[in-house]
PDB file of N, CA and C in Angstrom:
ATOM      1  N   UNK A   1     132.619 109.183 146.088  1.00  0.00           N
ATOM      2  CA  UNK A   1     133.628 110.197 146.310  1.00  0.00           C
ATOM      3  C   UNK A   1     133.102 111.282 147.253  1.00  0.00           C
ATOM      4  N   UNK A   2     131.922 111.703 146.848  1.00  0.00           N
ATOM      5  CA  UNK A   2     131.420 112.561 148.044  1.00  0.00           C
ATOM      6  C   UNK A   2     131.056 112.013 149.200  1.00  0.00           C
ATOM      7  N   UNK A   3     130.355 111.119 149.201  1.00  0.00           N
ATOM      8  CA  UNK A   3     130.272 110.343 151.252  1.00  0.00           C
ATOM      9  C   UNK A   3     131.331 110.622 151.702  1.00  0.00           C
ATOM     10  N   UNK A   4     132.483 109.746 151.376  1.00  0.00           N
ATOM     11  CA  UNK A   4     134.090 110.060 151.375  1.00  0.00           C
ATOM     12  C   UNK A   4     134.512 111.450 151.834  1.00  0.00           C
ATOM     13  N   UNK A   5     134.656 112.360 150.920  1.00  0.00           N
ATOM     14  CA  UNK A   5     134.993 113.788 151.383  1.00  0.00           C
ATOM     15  C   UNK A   5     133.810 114.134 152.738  1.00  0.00           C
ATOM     16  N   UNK A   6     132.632 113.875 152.626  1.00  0.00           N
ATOM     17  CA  UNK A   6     132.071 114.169 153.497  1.00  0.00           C
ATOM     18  C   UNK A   6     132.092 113.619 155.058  1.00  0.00           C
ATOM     19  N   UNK A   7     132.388 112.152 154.617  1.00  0.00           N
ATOM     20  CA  UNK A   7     133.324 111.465 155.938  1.00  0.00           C
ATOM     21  C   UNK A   7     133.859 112.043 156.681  1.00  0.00           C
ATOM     22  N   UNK A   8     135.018 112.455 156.073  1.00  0.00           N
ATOM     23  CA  UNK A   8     136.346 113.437 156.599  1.00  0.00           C
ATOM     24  C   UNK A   8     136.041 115.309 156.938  1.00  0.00           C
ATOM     25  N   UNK A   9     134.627 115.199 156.851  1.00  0.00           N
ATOM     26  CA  UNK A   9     134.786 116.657 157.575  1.00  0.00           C
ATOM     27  C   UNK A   9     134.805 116.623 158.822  1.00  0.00           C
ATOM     28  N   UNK A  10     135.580 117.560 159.986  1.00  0.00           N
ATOM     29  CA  UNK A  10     135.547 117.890 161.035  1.00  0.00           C
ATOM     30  C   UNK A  10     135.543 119.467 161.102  1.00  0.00           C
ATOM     31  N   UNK A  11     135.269 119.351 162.891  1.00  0.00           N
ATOM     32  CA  UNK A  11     135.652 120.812 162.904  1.00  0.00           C
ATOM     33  C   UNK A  11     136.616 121.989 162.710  1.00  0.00           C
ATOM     34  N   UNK A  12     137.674 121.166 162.289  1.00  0.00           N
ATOM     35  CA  UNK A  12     138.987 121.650 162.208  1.00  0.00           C
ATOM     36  C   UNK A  12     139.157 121.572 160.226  1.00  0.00           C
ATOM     37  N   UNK A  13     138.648 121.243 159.655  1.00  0.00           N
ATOM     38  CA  UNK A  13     138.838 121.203 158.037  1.00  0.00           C
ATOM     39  C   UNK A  13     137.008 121.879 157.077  1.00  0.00           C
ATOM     40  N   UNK A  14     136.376 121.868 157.833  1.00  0.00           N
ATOM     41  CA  UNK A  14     135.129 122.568 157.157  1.00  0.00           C
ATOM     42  C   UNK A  14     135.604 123.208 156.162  1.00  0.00           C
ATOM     43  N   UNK A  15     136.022 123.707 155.858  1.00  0.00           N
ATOM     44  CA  UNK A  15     136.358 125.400 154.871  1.00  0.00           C
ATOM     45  C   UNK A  15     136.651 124.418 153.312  1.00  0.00           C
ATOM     46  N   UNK A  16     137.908 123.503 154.223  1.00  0.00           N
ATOM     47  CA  UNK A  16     138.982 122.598 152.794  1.00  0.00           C
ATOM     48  C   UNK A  16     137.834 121.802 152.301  1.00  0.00           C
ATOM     49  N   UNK A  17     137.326 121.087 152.882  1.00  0.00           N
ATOM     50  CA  UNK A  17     136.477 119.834 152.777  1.00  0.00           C
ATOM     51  C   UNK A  17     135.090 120.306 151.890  1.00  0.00           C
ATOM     52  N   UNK A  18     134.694 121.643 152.095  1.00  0.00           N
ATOM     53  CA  UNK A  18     133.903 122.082 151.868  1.00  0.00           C
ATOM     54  C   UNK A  18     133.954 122.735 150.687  1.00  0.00           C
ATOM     55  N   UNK A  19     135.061 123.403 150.156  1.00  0.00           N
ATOM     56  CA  UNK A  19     135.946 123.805 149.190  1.00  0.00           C
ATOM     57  C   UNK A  19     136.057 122.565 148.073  1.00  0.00           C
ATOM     58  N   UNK A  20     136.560 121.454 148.426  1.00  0.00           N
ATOM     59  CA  UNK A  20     136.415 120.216 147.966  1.00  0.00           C
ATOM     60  C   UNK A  20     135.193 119.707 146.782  1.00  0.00           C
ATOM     61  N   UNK A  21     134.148 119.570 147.893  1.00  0.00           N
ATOM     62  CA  UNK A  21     133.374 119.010 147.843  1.00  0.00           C
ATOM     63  C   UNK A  21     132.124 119.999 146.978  1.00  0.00           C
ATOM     64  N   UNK A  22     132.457 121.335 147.000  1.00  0.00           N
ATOM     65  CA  UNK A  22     131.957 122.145 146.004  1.00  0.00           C
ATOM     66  C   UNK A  22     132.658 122.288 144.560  1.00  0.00           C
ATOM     67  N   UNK A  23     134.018 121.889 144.876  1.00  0.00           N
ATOM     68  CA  UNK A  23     134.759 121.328 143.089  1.00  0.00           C
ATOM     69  C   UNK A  23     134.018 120.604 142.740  1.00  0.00           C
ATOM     70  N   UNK A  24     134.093 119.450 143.369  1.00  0.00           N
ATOM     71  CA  UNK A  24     133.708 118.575 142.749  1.00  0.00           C
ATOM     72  C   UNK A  24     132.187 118.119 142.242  1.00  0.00           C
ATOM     73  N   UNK A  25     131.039 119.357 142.912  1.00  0.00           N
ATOM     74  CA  UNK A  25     129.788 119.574 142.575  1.00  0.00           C
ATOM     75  C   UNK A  25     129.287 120.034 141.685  1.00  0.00           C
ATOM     76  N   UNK A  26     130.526 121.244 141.106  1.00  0.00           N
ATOM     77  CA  UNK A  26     131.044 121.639 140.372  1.00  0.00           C
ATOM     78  C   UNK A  26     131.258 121.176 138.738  1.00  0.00           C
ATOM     79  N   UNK A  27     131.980 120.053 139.296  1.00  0.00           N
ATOM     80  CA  UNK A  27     132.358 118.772 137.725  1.00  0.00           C
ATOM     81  C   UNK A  27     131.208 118.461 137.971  1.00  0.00           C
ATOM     82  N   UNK A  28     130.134 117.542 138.452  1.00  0.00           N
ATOM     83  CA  UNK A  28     129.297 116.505 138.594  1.00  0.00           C
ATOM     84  C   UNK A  28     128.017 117.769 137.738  1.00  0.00           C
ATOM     85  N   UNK A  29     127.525 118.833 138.164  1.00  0.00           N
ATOM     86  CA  UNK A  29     126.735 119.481 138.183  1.00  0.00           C
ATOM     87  C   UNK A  29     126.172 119.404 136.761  1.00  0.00           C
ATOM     88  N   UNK A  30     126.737 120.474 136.525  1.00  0.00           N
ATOM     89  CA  UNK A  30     126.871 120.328 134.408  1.00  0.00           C
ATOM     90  C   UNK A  30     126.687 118.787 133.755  1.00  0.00           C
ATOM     91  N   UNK A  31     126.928 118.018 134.127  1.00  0.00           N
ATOM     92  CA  UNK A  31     126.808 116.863 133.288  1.00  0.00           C
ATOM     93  C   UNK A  31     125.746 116.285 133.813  1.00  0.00           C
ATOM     94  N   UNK A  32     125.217 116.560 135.261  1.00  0.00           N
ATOM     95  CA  UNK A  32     124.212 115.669 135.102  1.00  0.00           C
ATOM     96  C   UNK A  32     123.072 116.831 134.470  1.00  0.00           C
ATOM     97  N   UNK A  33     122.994 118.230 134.294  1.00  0.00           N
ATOM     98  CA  UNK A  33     122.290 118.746 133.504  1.00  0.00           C
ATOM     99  C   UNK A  33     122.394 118.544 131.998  1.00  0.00           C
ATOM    100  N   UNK A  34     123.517 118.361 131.611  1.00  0.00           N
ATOM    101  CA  UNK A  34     123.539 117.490 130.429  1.00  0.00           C
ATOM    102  C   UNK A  34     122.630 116.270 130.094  1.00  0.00           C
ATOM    103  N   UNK A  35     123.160 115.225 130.681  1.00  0.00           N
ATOM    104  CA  UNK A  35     122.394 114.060 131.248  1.00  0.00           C
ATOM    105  C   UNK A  35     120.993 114.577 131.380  1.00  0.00           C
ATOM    106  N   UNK A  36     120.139 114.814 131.988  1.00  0.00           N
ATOM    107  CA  UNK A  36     118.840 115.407 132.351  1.00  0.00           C
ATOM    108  C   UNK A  36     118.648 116.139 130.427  1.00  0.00           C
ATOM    109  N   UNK A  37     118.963 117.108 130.225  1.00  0.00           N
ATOM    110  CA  UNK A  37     118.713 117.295 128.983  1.00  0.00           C
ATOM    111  C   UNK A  37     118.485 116.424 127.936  1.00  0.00           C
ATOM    112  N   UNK A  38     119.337 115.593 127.526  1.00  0.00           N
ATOM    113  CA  UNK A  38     119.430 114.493 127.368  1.00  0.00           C
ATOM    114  C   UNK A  38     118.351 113.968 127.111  1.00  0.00           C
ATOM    115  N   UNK A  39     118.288 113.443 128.456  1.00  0.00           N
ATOM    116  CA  UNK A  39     116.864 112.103 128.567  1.00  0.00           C
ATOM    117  C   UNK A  39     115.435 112.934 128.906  1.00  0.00           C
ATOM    118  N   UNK A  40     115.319 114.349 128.496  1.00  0.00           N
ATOM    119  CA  UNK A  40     114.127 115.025 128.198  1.00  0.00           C
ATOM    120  C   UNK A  40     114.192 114.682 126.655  1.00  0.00           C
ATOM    121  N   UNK A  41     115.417 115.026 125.915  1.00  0.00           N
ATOM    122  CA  UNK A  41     115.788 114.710 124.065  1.00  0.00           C
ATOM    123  C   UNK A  41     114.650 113.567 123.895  1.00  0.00           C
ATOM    124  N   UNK A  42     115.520 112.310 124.218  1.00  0.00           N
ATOM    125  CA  UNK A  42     115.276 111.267 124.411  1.00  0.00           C
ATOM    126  C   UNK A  42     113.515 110.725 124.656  1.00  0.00           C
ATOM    127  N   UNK A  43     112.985 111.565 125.538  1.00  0.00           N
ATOM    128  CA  UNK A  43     111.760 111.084 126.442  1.00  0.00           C
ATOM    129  C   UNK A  43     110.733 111.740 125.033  1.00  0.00           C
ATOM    130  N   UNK A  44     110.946 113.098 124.731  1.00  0.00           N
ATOM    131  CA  UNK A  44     110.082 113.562 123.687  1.00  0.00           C
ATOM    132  C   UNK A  44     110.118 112.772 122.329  1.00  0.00           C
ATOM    133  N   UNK A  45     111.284 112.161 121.792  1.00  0.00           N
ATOM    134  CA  UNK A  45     111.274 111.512 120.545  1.00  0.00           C
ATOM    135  C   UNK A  45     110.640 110.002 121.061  1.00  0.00           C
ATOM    136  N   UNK A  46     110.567 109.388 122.195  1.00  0.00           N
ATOM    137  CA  UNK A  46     110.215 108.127 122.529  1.00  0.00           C
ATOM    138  C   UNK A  46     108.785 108.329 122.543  1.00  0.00           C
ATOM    139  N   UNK A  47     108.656 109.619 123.026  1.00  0.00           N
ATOM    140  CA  UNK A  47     106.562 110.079 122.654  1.00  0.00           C
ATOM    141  C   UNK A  47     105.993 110.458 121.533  1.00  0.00           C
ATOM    142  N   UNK A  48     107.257 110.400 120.821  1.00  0.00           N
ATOM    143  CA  UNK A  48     106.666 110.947 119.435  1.00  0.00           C
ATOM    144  C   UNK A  48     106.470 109.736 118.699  1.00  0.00           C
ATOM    145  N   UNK A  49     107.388 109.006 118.808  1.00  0.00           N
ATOM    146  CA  UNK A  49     107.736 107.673 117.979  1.00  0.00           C
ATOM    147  C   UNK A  49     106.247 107.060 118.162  1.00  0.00           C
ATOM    148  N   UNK A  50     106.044 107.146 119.607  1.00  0.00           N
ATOM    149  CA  UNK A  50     105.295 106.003 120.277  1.00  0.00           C
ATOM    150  C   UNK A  50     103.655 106.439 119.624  1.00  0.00           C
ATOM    151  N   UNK A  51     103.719 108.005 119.439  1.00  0.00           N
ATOM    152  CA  UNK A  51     102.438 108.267 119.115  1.00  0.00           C
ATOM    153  C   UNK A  51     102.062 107.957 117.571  1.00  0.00           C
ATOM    154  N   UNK A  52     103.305 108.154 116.519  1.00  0.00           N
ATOM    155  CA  UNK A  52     103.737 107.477 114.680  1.00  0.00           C
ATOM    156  C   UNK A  52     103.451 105.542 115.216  1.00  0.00           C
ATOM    157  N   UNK A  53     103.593 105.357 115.864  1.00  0.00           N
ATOM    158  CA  UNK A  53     103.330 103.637 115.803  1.00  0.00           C
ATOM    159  C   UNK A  53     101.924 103.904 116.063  1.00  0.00           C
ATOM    160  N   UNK A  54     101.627 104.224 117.115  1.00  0.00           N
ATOM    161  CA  UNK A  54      99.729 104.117 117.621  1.00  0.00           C
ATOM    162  C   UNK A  54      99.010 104.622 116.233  1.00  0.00           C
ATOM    163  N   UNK A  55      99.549 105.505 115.686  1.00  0.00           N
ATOM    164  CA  UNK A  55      98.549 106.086 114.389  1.00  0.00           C
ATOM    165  C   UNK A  55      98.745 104.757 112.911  1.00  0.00           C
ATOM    166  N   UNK A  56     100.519 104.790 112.716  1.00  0.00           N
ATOM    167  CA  UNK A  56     100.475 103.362 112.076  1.00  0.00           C
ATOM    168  C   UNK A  56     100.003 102.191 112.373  1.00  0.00           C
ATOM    169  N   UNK A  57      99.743 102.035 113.260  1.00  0.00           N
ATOM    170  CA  UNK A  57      98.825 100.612 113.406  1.00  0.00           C
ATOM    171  C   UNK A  57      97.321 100.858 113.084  1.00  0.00           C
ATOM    172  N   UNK A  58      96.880 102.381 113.250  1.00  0.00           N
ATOM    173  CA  UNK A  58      95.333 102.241 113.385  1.00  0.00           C
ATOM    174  C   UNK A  58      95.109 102.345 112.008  1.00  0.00           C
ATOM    175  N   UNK A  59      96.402 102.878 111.160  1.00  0.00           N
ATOM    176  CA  UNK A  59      96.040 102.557 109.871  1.00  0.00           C
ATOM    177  C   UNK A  59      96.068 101.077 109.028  1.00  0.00           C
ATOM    178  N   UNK A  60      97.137 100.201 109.069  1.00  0.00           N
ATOM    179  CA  UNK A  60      97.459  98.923 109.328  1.00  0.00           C
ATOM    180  C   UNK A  60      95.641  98.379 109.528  1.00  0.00           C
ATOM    181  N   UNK A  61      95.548  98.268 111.091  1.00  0.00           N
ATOM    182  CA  UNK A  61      94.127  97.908 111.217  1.00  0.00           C
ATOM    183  C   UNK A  61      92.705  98.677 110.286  1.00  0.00           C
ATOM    184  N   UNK A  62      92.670  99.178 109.798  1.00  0.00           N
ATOM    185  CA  UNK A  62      91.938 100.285 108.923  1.00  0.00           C
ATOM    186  C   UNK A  62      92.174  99.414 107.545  1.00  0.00           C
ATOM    187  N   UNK A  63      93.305  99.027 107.333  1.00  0.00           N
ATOM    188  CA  UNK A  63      93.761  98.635 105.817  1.00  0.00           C
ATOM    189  C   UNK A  63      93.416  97.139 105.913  1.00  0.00           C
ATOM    190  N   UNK A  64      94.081  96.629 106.861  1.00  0.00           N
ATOM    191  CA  UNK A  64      93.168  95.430 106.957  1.00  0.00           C
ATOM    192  C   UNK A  64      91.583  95.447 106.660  1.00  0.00           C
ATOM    193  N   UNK A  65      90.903  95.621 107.485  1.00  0.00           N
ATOM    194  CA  UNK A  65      89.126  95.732 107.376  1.00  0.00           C
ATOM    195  C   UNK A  65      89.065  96.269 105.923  1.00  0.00           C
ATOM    196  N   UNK A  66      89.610  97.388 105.303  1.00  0.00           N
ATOM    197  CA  UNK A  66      89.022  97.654 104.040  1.00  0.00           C
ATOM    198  C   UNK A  66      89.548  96.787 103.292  1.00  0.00           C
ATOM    199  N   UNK A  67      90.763  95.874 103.072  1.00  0.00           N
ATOM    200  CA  UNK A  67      91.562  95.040 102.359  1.00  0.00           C
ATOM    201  C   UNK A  67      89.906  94.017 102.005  1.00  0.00           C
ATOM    202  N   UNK A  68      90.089  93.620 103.565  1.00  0.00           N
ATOM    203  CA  UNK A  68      88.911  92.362 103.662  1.00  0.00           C
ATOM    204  C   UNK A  68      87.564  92.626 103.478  1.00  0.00           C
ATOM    205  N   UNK A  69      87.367  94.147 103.466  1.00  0.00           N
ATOM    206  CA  UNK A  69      85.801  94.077 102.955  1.00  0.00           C
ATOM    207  C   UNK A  69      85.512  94.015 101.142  1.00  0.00           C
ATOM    208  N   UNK A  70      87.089  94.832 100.793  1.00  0.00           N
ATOM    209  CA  UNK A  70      87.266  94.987  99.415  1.00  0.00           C
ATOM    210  C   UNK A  70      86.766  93.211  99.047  1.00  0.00           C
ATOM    211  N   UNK A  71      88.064  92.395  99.495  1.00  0.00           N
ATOM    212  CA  UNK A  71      87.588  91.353  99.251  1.00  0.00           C
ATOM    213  C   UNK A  71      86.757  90.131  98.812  1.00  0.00           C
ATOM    214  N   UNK A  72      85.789  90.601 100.340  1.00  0.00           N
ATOM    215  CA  UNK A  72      84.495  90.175 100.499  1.00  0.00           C
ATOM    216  C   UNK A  72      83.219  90.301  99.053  1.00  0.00           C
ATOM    217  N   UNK A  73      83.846  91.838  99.225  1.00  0.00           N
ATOM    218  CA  UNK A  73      82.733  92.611  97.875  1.00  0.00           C
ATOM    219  C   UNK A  73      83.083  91.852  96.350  1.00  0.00           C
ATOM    220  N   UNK A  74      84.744  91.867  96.308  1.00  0.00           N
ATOM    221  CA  UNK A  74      84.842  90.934  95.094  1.00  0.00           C
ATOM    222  C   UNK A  74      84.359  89.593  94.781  1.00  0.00           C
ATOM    223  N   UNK A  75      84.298  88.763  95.948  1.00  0.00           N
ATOM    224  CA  UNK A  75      83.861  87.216  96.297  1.00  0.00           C
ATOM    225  C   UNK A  75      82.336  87.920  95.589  1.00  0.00           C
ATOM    226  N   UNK A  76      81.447  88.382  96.615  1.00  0.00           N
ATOM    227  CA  UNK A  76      80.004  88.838  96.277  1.00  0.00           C
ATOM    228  C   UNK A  76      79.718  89.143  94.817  1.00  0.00           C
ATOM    229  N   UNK A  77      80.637  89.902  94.087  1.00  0.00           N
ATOM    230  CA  UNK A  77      80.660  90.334  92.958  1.00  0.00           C
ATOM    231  C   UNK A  77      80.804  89.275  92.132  1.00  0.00           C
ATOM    232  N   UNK A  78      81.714  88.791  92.508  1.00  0.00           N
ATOM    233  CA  UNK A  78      82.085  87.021  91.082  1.00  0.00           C
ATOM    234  C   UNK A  78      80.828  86.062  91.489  1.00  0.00           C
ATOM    235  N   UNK A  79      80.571  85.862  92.559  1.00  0.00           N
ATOM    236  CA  UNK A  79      79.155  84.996  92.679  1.00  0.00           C
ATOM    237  C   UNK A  79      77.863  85.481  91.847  1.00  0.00           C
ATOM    238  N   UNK A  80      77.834  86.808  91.836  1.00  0.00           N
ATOM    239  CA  UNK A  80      76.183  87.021  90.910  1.00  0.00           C
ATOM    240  C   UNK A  80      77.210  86.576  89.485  1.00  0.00           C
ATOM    241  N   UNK A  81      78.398  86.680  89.220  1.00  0.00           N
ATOM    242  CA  UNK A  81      78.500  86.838  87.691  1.00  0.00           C
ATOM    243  C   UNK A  81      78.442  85.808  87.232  1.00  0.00           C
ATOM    244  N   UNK A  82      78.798  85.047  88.250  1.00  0.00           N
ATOM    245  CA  UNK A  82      78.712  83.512  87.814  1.00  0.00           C
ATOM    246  C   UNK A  82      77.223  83.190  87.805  1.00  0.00           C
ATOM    247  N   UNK A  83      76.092  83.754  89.135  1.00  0.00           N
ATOM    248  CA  UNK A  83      74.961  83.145  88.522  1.00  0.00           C
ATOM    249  C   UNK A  83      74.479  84.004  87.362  1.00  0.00           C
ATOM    250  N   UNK A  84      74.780  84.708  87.254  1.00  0.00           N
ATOM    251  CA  UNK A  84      74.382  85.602  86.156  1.00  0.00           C
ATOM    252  C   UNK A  84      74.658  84.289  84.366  1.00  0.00           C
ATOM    253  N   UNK A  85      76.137  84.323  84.412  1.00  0.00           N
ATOM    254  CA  UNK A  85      76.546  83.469  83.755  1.00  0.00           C
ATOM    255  C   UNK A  85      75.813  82.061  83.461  1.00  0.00           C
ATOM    256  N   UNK A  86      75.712  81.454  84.301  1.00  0.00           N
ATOM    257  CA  UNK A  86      74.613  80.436  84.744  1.00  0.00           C
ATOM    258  C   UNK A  86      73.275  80.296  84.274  1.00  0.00           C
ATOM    259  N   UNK A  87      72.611  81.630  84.704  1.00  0.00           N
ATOM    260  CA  UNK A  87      71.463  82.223  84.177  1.00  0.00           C
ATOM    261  C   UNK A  87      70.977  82.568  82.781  1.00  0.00           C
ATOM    262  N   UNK A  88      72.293  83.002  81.913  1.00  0.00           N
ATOM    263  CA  UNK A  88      72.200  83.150  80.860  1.00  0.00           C
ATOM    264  C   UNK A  88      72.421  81.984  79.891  1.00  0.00           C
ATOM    265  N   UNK A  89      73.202  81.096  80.446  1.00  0.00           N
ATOM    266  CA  UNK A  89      73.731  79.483  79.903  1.00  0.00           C
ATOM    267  C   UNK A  89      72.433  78.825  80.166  1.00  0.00           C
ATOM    268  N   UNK A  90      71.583  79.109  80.845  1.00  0.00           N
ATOM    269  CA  UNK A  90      70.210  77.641  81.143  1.00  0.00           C
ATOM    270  C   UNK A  90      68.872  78.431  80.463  1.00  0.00           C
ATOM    271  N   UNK A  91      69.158  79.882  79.908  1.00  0.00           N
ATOM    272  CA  UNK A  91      68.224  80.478  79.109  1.00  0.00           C
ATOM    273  C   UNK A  91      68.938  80.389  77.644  1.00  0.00           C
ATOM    274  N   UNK A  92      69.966  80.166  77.313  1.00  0.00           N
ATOM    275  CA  UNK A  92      70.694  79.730  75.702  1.00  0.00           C
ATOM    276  C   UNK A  92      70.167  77.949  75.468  1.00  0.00           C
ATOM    277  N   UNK A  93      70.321  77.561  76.484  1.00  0.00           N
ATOM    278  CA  UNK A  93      69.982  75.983  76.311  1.00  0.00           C
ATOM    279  C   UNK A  93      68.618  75.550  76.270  1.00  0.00           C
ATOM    280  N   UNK A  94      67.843  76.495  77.067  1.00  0.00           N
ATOM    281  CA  UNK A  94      66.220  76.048  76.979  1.00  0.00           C
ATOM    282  C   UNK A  94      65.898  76.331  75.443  1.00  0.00           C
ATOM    283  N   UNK A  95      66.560  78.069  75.345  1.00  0.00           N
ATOM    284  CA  UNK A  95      66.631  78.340  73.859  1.00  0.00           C
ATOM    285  C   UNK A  95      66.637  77.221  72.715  1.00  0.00           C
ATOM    286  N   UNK A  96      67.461  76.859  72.731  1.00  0.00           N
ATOM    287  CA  UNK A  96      68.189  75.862  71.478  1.00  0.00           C
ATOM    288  C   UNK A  96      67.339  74.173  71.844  1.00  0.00           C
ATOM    289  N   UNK A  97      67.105  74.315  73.207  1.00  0.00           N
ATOM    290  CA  UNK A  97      65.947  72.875  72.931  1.00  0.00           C
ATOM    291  C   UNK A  97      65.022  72.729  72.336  1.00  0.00           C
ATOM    292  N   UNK A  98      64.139  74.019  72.790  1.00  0.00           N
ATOM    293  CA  UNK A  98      63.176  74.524  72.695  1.00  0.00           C
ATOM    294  C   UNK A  98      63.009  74.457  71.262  1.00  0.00           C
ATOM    295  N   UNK A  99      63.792  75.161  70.279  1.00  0.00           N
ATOM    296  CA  UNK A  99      63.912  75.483  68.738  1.00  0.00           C
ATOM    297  C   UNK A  99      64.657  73.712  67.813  1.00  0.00           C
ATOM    298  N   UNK A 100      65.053  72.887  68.905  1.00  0.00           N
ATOM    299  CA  UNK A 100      65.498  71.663  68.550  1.00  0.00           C
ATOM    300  C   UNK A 100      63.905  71.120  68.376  1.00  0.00           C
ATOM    301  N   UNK A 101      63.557  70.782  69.936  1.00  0.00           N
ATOM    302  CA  UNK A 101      61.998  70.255  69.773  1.00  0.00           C
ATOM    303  C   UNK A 101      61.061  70.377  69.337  1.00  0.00           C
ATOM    304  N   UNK A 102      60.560  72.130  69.517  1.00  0.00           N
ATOM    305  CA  UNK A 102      59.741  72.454  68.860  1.00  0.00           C
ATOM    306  C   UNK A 102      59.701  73.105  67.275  1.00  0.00           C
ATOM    307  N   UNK A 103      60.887  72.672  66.555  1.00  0.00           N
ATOM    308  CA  UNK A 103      60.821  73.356  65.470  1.00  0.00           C
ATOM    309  C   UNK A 103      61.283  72.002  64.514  1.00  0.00           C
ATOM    310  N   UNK A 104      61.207  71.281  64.947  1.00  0.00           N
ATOM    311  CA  UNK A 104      61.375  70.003  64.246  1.00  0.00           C
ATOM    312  C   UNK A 104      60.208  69.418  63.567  1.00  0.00           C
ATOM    313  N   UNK A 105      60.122  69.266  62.135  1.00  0.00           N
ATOM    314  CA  UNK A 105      59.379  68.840  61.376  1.00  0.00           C
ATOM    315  C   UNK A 105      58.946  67.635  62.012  1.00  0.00           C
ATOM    316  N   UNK A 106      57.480  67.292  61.717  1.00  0.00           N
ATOM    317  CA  UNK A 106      56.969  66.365  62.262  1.00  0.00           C
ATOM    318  C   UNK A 106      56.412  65.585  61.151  1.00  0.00           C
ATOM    319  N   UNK A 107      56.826  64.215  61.384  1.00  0.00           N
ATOM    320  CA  UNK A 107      56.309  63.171  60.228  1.00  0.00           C
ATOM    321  C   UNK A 107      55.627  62.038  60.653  1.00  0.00           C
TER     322      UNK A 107
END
């Protein structure tokens, strides 16, 4: 619309054309400051968001590694209990051989 009006200026219509073409700069003006406002709104919540994801993930990744070290530590933990367990089962049994064999009357 403005090329247009601006097309049609000559030397003989400057004033109208010009008159015109400042209405209508007029309408356009305000909204694209709207617009522009707007997508500043827009641009700050997209940096904010963006910076709540970067921190949620580093927690995410954080929860992971401690998830899996927790883990790890439990695996580590049930292995001694079991040799522990183990340990105490092959010292009950030497026990009770021991008191089988050696405490058995001899004839």
């Amino acid at each position: 619309m403005i090329l247009h009006l601006l097309g049609e200026v000559n030397p003989l219509n400057v004033k109208k054309k010009s008159a015109e073409i400042e209405a209508l700069l007029e309408q356009y003006i305000p909204g694209v400051e709207r617009m522009q406002t707007q997508m500043r709104k827009f641009d700050a919540a997209y940096k904010s968001l963006k910076a709540e994801n970067a921190g949620l993930k580093k927690q995410v990744d954080s929860s992971k590694e401690s998830i899996k070290r927790r883990l790890e530590v439990s695996q580590q933990l049930q292995e001694l209990e079991d040799d522990a367990l183990l340990d105490k089962l092959a010292d009950i049994f030497e026990t009770r051989f021991n008191e089988a064999y050696y405490d058995e009357p001899e004839e």
